[in-house]
N, C-alpha and C. Protein backbone atom coordinates (compact mmCIF):
# COMPACT_ATOMS: atom_id res chain seq x y z
N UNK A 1 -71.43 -48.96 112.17
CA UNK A 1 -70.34 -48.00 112.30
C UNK A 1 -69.22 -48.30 111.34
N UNK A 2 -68.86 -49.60 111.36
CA UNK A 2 -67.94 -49.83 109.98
C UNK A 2 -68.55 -50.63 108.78
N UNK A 3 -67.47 -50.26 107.87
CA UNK A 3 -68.29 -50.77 106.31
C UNK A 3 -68.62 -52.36 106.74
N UNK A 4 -69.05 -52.40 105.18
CA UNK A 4 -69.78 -53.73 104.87
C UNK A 4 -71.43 -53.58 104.99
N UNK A 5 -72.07 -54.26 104.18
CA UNK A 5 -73.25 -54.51 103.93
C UNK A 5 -73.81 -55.95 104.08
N UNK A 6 -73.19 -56.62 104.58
CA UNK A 6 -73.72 -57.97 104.88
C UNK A 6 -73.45 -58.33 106.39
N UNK A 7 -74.39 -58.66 107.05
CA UNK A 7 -74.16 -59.24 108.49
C UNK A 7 -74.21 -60.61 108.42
N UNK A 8 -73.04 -61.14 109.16
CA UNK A 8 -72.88 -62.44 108.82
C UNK A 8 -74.26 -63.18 110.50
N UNK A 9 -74.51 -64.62 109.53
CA UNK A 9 -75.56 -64.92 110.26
C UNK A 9 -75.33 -65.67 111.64
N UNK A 10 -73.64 -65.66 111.63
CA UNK A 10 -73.32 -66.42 112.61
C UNK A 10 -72.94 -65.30 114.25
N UNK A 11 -74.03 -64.24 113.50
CA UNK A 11 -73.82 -63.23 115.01
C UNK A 11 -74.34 -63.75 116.15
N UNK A 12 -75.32 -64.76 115.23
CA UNK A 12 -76.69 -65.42 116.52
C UNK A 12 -75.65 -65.67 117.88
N UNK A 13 -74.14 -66.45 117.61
CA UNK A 13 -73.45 -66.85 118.50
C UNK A 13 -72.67 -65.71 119.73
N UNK A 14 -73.15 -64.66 119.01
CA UNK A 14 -72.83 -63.32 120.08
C UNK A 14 -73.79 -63.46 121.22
N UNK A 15 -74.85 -64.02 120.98
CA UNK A 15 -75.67 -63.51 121.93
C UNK A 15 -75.80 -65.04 122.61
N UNK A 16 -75.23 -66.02 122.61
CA UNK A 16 -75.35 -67.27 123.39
C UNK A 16 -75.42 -67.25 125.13
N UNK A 17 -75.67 -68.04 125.92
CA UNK A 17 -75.34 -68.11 127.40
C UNK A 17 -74.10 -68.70 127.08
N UNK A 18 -73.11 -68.38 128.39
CA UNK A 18 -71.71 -69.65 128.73
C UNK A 18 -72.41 -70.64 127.93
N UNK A 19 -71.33 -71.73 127.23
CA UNK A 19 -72.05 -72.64 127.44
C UNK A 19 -72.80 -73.53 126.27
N UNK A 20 -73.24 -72.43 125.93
CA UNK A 20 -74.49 -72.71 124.80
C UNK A 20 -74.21 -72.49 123.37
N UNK A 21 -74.09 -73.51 122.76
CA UNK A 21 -73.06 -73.48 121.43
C UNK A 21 -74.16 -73.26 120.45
N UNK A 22 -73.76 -72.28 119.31
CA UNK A 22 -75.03 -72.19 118.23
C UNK A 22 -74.17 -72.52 116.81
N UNK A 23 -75.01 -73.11 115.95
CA UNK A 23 -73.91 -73.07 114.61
C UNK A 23 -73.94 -71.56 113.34
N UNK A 24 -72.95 -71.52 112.56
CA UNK A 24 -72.69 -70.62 111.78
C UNK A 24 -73.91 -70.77 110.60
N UNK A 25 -74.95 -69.51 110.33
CA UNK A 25 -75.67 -69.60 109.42
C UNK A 25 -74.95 -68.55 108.47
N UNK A 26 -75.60 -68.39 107.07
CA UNK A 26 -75.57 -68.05 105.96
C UNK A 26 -75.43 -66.33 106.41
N UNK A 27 -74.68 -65.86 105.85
CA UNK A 27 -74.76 -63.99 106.32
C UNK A 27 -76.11 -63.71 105.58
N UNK A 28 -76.75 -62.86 106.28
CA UNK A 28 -77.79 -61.74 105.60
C UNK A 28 -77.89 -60.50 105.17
N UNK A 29 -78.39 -59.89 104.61
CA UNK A 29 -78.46 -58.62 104.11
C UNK A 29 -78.70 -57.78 105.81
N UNK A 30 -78.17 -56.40 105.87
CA UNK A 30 -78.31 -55.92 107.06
C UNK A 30 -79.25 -54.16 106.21
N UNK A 31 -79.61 -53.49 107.58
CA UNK A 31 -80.13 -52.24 107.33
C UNK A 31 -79.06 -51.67 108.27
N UNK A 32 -78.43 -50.51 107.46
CA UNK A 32 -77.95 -49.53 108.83
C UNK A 32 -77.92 -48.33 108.74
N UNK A 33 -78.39 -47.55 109.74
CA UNK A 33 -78.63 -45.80 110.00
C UNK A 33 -77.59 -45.27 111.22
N UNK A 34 -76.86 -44.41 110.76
CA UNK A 34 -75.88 -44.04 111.36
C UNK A 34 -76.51 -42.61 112.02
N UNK A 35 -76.76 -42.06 113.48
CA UNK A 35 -76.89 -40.98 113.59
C UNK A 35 -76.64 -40.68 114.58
N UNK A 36 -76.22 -39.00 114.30
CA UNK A 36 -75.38 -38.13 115.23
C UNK A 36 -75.96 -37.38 116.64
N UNK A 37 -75.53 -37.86 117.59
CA UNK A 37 -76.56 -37.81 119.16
C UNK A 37 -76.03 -36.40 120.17
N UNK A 38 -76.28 -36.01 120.81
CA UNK A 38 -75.96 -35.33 121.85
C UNK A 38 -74.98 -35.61 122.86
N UNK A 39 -75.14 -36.86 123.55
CA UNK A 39 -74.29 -37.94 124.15
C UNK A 39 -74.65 -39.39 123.96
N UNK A 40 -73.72 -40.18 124.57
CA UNK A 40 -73.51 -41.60 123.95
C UNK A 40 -74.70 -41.95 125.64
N UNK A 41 -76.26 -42.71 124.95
CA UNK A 41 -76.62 -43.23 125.67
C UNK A 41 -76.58 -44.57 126.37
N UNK A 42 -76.56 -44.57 127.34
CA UNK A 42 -77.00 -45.77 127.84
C UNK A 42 -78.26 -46.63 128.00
N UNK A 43 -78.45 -47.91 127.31
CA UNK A 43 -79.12 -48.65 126.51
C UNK A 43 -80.16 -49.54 127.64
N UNK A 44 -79.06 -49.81 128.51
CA UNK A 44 -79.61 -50.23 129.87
C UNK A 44 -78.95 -49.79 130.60
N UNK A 45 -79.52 -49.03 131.46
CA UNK A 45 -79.06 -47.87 132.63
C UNK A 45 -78.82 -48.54 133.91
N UNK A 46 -79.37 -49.63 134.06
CA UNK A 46 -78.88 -50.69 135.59
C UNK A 46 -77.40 -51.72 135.28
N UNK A 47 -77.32 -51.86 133.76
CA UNK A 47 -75.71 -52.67 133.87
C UNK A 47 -74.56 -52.15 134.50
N UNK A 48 -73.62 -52.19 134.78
CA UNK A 48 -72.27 -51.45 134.88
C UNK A 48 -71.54 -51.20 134.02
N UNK A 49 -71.17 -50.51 134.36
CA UNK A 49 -69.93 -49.61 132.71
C UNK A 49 -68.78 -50.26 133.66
N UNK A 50 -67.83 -51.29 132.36
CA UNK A 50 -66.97 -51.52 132.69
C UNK A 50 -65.48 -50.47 132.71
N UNK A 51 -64.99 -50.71 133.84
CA UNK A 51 -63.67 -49.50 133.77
C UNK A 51 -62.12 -50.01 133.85
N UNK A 52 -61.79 -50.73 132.70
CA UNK A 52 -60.87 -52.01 132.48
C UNK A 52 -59.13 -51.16 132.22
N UNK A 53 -58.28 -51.36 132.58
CA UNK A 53 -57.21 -50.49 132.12
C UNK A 53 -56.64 -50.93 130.77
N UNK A 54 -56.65 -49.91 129.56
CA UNK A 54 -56.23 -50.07 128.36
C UNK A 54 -58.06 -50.79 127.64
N UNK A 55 -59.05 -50.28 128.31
CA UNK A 55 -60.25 -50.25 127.81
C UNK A 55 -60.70 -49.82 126.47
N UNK A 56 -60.68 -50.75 125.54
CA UNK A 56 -61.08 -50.45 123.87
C UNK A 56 -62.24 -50.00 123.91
N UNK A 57 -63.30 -51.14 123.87
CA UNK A 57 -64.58 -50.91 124.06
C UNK A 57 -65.21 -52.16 124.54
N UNK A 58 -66.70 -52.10 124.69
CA UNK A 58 -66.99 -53.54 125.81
C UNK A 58 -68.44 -53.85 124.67
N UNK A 59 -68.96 -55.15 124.74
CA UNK A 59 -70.17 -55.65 124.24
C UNK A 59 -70.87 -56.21 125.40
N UNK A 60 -72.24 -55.27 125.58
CA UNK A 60 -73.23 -55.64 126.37
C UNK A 60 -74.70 -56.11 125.58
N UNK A 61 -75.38 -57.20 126.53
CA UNK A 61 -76.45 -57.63 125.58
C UNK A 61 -77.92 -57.76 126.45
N UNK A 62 -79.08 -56.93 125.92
CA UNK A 62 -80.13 -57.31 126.50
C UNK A 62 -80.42 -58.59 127.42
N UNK A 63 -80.11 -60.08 126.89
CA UNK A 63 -80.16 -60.75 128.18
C UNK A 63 -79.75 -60.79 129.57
N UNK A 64 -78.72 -60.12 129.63
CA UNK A 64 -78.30 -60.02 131.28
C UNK A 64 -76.86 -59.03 131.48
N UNK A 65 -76.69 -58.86 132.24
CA UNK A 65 -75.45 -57.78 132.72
C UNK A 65 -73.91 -57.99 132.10
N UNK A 66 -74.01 -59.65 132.05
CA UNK A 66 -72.40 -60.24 131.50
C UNK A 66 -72.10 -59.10 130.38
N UNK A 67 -70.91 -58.68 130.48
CA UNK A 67 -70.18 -57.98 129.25
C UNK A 67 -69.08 -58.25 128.65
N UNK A 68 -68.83 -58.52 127.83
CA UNK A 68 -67.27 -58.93 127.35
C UNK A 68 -67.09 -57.33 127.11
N UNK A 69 -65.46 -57.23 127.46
CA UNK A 69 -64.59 -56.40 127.54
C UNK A 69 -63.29 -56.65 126.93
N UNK A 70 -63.39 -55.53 125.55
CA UNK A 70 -61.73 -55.53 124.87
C UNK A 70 -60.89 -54.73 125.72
N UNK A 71 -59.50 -54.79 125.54
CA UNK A 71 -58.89 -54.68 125.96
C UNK A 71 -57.48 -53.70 125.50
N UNK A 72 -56.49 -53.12 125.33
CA UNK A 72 -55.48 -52.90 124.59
C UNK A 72 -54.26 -53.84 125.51
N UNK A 73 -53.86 -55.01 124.64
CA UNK A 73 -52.31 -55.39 125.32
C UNK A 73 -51.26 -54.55 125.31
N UNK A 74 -50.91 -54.40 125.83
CA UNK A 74 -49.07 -52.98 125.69
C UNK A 74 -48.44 -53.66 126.34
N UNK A 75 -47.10 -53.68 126.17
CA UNK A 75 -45.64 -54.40 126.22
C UNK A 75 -45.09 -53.33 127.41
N UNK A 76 -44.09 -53.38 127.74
CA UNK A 76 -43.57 -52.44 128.93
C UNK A 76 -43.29 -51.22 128.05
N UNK A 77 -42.95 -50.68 127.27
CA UNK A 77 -42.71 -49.23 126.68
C UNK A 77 -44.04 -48.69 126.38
N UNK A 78 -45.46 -48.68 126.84
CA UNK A 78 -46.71 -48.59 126.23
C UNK A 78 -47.11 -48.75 125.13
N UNK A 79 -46.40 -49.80 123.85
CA UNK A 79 -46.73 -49.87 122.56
C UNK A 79 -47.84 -51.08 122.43
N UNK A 80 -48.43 -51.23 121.69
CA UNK A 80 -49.34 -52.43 121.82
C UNK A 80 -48.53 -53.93 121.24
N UNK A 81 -48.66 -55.13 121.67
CA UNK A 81 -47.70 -56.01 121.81
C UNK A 81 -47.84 -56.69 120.37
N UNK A 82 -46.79 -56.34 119.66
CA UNK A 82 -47.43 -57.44 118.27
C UNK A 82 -48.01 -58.48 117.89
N UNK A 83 -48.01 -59.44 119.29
CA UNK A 83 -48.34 -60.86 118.71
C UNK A 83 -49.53 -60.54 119.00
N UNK A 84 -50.26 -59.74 120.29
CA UNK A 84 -51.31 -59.83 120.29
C UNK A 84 -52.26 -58.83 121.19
N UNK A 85 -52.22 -57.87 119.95
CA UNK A 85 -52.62 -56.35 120.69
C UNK A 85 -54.04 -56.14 121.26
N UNK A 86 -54.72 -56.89 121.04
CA UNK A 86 -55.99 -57.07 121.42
C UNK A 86 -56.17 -58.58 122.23
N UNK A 87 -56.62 -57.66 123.51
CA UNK A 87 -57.67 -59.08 124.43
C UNK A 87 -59.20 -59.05 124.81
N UNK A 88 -59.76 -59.81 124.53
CA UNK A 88 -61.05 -60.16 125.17
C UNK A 88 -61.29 -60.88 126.19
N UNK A 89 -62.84 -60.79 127.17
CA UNK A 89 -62.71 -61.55 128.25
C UNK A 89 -64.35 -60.88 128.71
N UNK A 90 -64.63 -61.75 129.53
CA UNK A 90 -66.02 -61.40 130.44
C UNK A 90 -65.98 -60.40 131.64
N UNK A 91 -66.76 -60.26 131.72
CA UNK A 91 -67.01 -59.43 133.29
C UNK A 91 -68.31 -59.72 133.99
N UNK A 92 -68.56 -60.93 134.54
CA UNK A 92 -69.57 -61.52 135.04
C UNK A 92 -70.50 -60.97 136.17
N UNK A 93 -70.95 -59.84 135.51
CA UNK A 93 -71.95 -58.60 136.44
C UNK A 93 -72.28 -59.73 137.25
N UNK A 94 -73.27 -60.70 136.56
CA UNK A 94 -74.40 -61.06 137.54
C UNK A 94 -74.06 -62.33 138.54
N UNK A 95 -72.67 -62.56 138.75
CA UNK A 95 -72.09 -63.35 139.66
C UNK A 95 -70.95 -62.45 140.41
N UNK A 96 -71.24 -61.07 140.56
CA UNK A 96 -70.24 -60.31 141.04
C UNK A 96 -69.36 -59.41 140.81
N UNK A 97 -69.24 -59.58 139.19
CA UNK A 97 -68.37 -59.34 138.64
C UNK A 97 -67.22 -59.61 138.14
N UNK A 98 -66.93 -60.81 138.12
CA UNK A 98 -65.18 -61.63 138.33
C UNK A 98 -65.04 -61.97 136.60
N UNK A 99 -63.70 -61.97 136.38
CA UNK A 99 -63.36 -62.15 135.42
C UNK A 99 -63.30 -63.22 135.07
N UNK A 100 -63.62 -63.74 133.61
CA UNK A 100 -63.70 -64.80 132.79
C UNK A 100 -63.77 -64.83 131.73
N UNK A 101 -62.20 -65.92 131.32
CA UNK A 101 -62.02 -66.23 130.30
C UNK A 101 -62.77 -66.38 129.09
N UNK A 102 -63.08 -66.12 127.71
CA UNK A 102 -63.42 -66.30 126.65
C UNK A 102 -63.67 -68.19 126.70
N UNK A 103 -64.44 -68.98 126.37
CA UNK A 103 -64.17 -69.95 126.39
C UNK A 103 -63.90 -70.47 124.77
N UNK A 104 -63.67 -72.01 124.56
CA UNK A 104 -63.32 -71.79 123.34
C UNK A 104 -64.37 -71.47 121.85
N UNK A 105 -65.24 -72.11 122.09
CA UNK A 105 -66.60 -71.88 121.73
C UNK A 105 -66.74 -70.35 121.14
N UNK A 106 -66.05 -69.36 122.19
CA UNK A 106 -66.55 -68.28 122.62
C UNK A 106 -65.58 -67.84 121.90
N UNK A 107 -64.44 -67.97 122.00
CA UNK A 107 -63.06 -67.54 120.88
C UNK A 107 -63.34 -68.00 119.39
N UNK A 108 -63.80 -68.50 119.20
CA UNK A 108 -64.02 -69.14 117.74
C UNK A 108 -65.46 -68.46 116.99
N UNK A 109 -66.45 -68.66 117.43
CA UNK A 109 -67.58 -68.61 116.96
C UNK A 109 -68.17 -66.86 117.38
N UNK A 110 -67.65 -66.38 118.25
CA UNK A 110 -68.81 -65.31 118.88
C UNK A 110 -67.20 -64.37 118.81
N UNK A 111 -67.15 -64.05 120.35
CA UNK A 111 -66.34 -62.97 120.29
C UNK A 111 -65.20 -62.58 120.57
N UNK A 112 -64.11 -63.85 120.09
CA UNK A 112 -62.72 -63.93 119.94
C UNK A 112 -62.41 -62.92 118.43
N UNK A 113 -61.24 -63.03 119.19
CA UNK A 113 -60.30 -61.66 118.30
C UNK A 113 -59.70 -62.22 116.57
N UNK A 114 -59.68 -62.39 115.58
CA UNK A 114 -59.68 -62.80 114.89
C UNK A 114 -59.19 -61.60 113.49
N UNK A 115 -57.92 -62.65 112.59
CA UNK A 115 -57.22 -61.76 111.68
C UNK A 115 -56.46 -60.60 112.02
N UNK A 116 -55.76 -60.71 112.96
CA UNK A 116 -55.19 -59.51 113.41
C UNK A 116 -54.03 -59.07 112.32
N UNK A 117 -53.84 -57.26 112.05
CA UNK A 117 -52.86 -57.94 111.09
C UNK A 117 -52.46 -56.08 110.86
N UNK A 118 -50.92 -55.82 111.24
CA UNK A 118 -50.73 -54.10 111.39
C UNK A 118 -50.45 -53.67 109.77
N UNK A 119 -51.82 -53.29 109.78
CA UNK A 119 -52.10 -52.60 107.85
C UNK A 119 -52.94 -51.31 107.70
N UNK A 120 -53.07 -50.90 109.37
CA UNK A 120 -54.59 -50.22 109.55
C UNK A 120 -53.20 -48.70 109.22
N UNK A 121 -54.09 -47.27 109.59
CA UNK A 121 -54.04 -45.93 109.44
C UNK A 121 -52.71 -45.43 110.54
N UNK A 122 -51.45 -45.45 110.76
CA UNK A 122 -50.68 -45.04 111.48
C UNK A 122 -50.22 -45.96 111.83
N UNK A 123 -49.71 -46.83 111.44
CA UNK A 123 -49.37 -48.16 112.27
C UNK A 123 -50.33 -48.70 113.25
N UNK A 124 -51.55 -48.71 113.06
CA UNK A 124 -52.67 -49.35 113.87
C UNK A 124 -52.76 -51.26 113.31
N UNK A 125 -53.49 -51.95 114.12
CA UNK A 125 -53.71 -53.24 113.98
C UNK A 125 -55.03 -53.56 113.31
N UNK A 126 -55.18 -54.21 112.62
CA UNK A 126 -56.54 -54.16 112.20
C UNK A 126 -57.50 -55.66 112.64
N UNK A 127 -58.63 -55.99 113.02
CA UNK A 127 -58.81 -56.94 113.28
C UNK A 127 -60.46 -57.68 113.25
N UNK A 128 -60.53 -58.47 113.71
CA UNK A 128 -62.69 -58.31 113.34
C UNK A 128 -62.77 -59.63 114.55
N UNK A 129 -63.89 -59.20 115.06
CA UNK A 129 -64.78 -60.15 115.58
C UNK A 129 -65.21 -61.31 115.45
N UNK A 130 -65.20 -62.95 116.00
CA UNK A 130 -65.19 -64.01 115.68
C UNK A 130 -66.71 -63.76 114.76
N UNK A 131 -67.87 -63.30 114.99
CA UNK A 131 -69.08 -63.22 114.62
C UNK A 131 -69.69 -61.96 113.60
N UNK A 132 -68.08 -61.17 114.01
CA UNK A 132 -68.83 -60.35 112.71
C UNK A 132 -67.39 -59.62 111.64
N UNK A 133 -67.01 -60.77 110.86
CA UNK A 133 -66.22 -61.17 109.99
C UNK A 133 -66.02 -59.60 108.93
N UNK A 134 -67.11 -59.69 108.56
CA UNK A 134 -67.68 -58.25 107.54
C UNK A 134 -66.83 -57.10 108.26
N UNK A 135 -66.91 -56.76 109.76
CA UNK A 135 -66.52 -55.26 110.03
C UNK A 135 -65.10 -55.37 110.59
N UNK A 136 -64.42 -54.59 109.99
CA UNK A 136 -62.71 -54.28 110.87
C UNK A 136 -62.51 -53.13 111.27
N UNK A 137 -62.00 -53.75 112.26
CA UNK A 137 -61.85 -52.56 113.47
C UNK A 137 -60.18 -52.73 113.60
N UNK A 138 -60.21 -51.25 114.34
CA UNK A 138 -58.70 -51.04 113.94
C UNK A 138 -58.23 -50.59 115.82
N UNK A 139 -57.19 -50.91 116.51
CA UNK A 139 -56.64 -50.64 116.82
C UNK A 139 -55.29 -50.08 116.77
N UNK A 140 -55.40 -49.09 117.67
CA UNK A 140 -53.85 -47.77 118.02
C UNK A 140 -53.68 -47.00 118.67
N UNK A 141 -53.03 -46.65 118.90
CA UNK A 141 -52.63 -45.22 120.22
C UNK A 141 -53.09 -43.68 119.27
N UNK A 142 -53.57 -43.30 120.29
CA UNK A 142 -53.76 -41.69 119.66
C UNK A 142 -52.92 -40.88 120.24
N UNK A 143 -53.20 -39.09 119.87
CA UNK A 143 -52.02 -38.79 119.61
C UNK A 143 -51.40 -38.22 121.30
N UNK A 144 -52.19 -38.55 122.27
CA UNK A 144 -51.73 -38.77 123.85
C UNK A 144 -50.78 -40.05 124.05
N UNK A 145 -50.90 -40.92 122.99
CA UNK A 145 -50.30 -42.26 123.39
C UNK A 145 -51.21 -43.55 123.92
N UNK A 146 -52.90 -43.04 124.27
CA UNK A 146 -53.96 -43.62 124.56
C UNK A 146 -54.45 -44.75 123.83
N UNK A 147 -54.45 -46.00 123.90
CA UNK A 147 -54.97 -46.91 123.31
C UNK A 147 -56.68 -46.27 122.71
N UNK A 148 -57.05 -47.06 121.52
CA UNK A 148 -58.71 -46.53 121.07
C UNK A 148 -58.67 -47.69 120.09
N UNK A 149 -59.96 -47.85 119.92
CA UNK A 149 -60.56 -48.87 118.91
C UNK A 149 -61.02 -48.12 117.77
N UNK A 150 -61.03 -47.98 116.17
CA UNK A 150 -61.64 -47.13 115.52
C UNK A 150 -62.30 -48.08 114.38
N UNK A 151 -63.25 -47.26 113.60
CA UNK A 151 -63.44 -48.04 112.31
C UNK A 151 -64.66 -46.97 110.90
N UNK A 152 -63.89 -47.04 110.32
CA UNK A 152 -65.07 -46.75 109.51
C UNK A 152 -66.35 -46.67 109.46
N UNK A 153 -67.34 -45.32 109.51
CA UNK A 153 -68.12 -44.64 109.81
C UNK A 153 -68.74 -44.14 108.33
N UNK A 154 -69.77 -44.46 107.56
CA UNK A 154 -70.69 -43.74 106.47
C UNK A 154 -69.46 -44.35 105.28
N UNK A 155 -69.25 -43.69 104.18
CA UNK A 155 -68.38 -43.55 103.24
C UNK A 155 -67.00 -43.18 103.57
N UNK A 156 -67.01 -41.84 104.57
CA UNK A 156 -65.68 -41.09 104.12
C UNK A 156 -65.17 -41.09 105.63
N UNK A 157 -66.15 -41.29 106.71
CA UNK A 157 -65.33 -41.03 107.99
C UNK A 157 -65.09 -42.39 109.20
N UNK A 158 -64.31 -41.37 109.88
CA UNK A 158 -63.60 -42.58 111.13
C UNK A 158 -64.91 -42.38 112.10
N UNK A 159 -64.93 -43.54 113.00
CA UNK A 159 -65.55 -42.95 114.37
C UNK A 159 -64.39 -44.22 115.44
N UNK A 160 -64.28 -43.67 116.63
CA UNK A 160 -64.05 -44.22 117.70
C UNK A 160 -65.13 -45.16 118.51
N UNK A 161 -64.62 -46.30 118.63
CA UNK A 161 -65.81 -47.56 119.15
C UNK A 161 -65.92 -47.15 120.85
N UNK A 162 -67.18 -47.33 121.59
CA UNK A 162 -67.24 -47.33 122.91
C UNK A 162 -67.59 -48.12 123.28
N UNK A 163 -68.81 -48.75 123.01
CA UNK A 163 -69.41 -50.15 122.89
C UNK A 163 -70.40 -50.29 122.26
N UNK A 164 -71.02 -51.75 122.15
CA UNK A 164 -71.88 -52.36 121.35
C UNK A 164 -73.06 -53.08 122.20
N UNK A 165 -74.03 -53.04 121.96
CA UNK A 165 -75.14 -53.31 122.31
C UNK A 165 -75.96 -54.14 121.29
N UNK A 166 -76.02 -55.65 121.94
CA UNK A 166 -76.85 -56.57 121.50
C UNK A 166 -78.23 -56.81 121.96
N UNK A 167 -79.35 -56.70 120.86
CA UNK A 167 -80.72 -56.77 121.15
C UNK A 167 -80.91 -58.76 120.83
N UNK A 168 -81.18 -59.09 122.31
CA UNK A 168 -81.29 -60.58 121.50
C UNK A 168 -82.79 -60.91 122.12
N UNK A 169 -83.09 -62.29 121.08
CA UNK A 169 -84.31 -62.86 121.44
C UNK A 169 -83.90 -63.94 121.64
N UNK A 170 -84.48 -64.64 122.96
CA UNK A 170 -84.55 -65.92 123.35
C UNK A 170 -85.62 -66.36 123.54
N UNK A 171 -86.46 -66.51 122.55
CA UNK A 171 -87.44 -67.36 122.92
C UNK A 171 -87.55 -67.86 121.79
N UNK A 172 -86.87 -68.61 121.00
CA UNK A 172 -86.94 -69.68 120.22
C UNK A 172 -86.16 -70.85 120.66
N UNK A 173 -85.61 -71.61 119.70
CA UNK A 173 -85.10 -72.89 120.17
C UNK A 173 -83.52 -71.97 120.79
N UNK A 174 -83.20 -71.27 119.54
CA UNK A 174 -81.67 -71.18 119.43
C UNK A 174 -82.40 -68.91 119.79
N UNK A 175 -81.01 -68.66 120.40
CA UNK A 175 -80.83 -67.34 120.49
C UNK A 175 -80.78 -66.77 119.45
N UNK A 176 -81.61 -65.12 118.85
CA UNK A 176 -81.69 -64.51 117.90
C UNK A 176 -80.95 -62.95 118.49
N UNK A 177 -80.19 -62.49 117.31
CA UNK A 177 -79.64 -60.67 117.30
C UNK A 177 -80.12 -60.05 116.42
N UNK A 178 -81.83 -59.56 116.38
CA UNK A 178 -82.27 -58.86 115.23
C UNK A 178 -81.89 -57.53 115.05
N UNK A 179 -81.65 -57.11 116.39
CA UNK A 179 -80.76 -55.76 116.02
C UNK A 179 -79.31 -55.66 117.29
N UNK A 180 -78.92 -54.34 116.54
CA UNK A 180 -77.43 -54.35 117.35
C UNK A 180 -77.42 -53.03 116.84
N UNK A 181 -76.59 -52.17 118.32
CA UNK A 181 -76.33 -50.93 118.15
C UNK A 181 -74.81 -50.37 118.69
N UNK A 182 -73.85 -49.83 117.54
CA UNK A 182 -72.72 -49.06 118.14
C UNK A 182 -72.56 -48.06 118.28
N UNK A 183 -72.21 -47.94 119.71
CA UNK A 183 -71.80 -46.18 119.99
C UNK A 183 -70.66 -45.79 119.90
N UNK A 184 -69.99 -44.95 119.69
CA UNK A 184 -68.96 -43.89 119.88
C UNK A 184 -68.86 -42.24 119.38
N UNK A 185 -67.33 -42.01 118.66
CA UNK A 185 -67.61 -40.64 118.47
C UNK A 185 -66.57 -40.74 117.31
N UNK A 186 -67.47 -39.71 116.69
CA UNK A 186 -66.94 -39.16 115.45
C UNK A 186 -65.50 -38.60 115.30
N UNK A 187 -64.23 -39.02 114.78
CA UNK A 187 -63.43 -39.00 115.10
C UNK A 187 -62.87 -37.26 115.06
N UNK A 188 -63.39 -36.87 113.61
CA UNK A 188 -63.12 -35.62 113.07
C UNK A 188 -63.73 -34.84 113.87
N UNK A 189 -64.90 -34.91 114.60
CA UNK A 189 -65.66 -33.84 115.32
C UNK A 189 -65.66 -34.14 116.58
N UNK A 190 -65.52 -34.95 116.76
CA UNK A 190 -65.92 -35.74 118.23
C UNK A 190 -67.02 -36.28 118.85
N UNK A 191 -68.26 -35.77 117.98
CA UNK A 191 -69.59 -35.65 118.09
C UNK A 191 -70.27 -37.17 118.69
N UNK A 192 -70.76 -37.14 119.47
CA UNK A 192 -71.12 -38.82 119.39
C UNK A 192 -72.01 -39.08 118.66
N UNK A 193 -72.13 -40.83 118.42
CA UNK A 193 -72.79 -40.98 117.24
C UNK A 193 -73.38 -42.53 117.56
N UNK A 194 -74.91 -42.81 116.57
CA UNK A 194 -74.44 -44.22 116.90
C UNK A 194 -75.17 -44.90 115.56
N UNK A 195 -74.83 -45.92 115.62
CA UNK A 195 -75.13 -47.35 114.49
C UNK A 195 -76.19 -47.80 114.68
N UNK A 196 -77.03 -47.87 114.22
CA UNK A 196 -78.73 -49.32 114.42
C UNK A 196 -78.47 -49.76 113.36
N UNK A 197 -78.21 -51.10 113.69
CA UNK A 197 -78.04 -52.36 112.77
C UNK A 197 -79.39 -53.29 112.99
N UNK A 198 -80.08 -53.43 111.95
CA UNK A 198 -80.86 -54.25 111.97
C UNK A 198 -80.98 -55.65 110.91
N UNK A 199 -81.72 -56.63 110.56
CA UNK A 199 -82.08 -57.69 109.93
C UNK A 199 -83.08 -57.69 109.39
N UNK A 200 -83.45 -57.53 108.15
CA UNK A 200 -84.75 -58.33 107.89
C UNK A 200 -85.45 -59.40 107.72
């Protein structure tokens, strides 16, 4: 969904258990097909859709229900807080649901908030993923005042992020993300849309 042509190799760490530390490999060449859907499906239909207040977008992953969930920070006037307009955090489906912290591991390597920095389209924040360095995503209020996550879509367009979907393999030593898929909607049309990111 956003530019760049290289997936960095240290996504493997997106898809880790709690816990389970992987190291940073070499980025790889990626494949990606962007296409325009009917509605935004659901990938696995038994997880829960998280319903978080000031909800950006959430990353869910084939191994199990856990989802990390962004966030929009806002200050008491609803503006997003400068030092740090974006939060991440778990939502531990498969123990209930309870919230949990990013650990540090988890802030650093996988899916802490990283480079934040207000340069984006309207006074938006711009920022990228501990694991995927290559894509920036932009946070800002739209024109309700609504927090949204956005990012660059094909050459020329925006789309709005909903979430991300990690295809992982565990059955090697270390966890693999041969593919990954983002949904949202086309900003100009509204149309939903989605990303298949793959590896060769």
């Amino acid at each position: 969904m956003f530019e760049g042509k290289r997936f960095a190799g240290v996504l493997l760490a997106m898809a880790f258990a709690a816990g389970f530390v992987l190291l940073p490999a070499q980025a790889r060449e990626i494949k990606s097909v962007v296409t325009m859907l009917d509605e935004i499906p659901r990938v696995h239909p038994k997880y829960p859709i998280p319903n978080e207040p000031n909800q950006l977008f959430y990353v869910e992953r084939s191994s199990n229900s856990n989802t990390v969930v962004y966030v929009a920070n806002l200050d008491a006037k609803g503006r997003l807080d400068a030092k740090e307009p974006v939060k991440a955090y778990w939502r531990w489906y498969n123990r209930g649901g309870y919230v949990k912290p990013l650990n540090m591991v988890e802030r650093m390597l996988a899916y802490g908030v990283k480079g934040v920095k207000r340069d984006g389209p309207n006074g938006s924040y711009s920022f990228h993923i501990a694991a995927l360095p290559e894509r920036t995503i932009y946070v800002g209020l739209d024109a309700d005042g609504h927090p949204e996550a956005f990012g660059r879509v094909g050459k020329d367009g925006w789309a709005k992020l909903v979430y991300v979907y990690l295809e992982v393999d565990d059955s090697g030593l270390l966890p693999d993300v041969p593919a990954m898929d983002f949904f949202g909607y086309d900003r100009a049309t509204g149309k939903p849309l989605r990303e298949h990111v793959t590896r060769p």
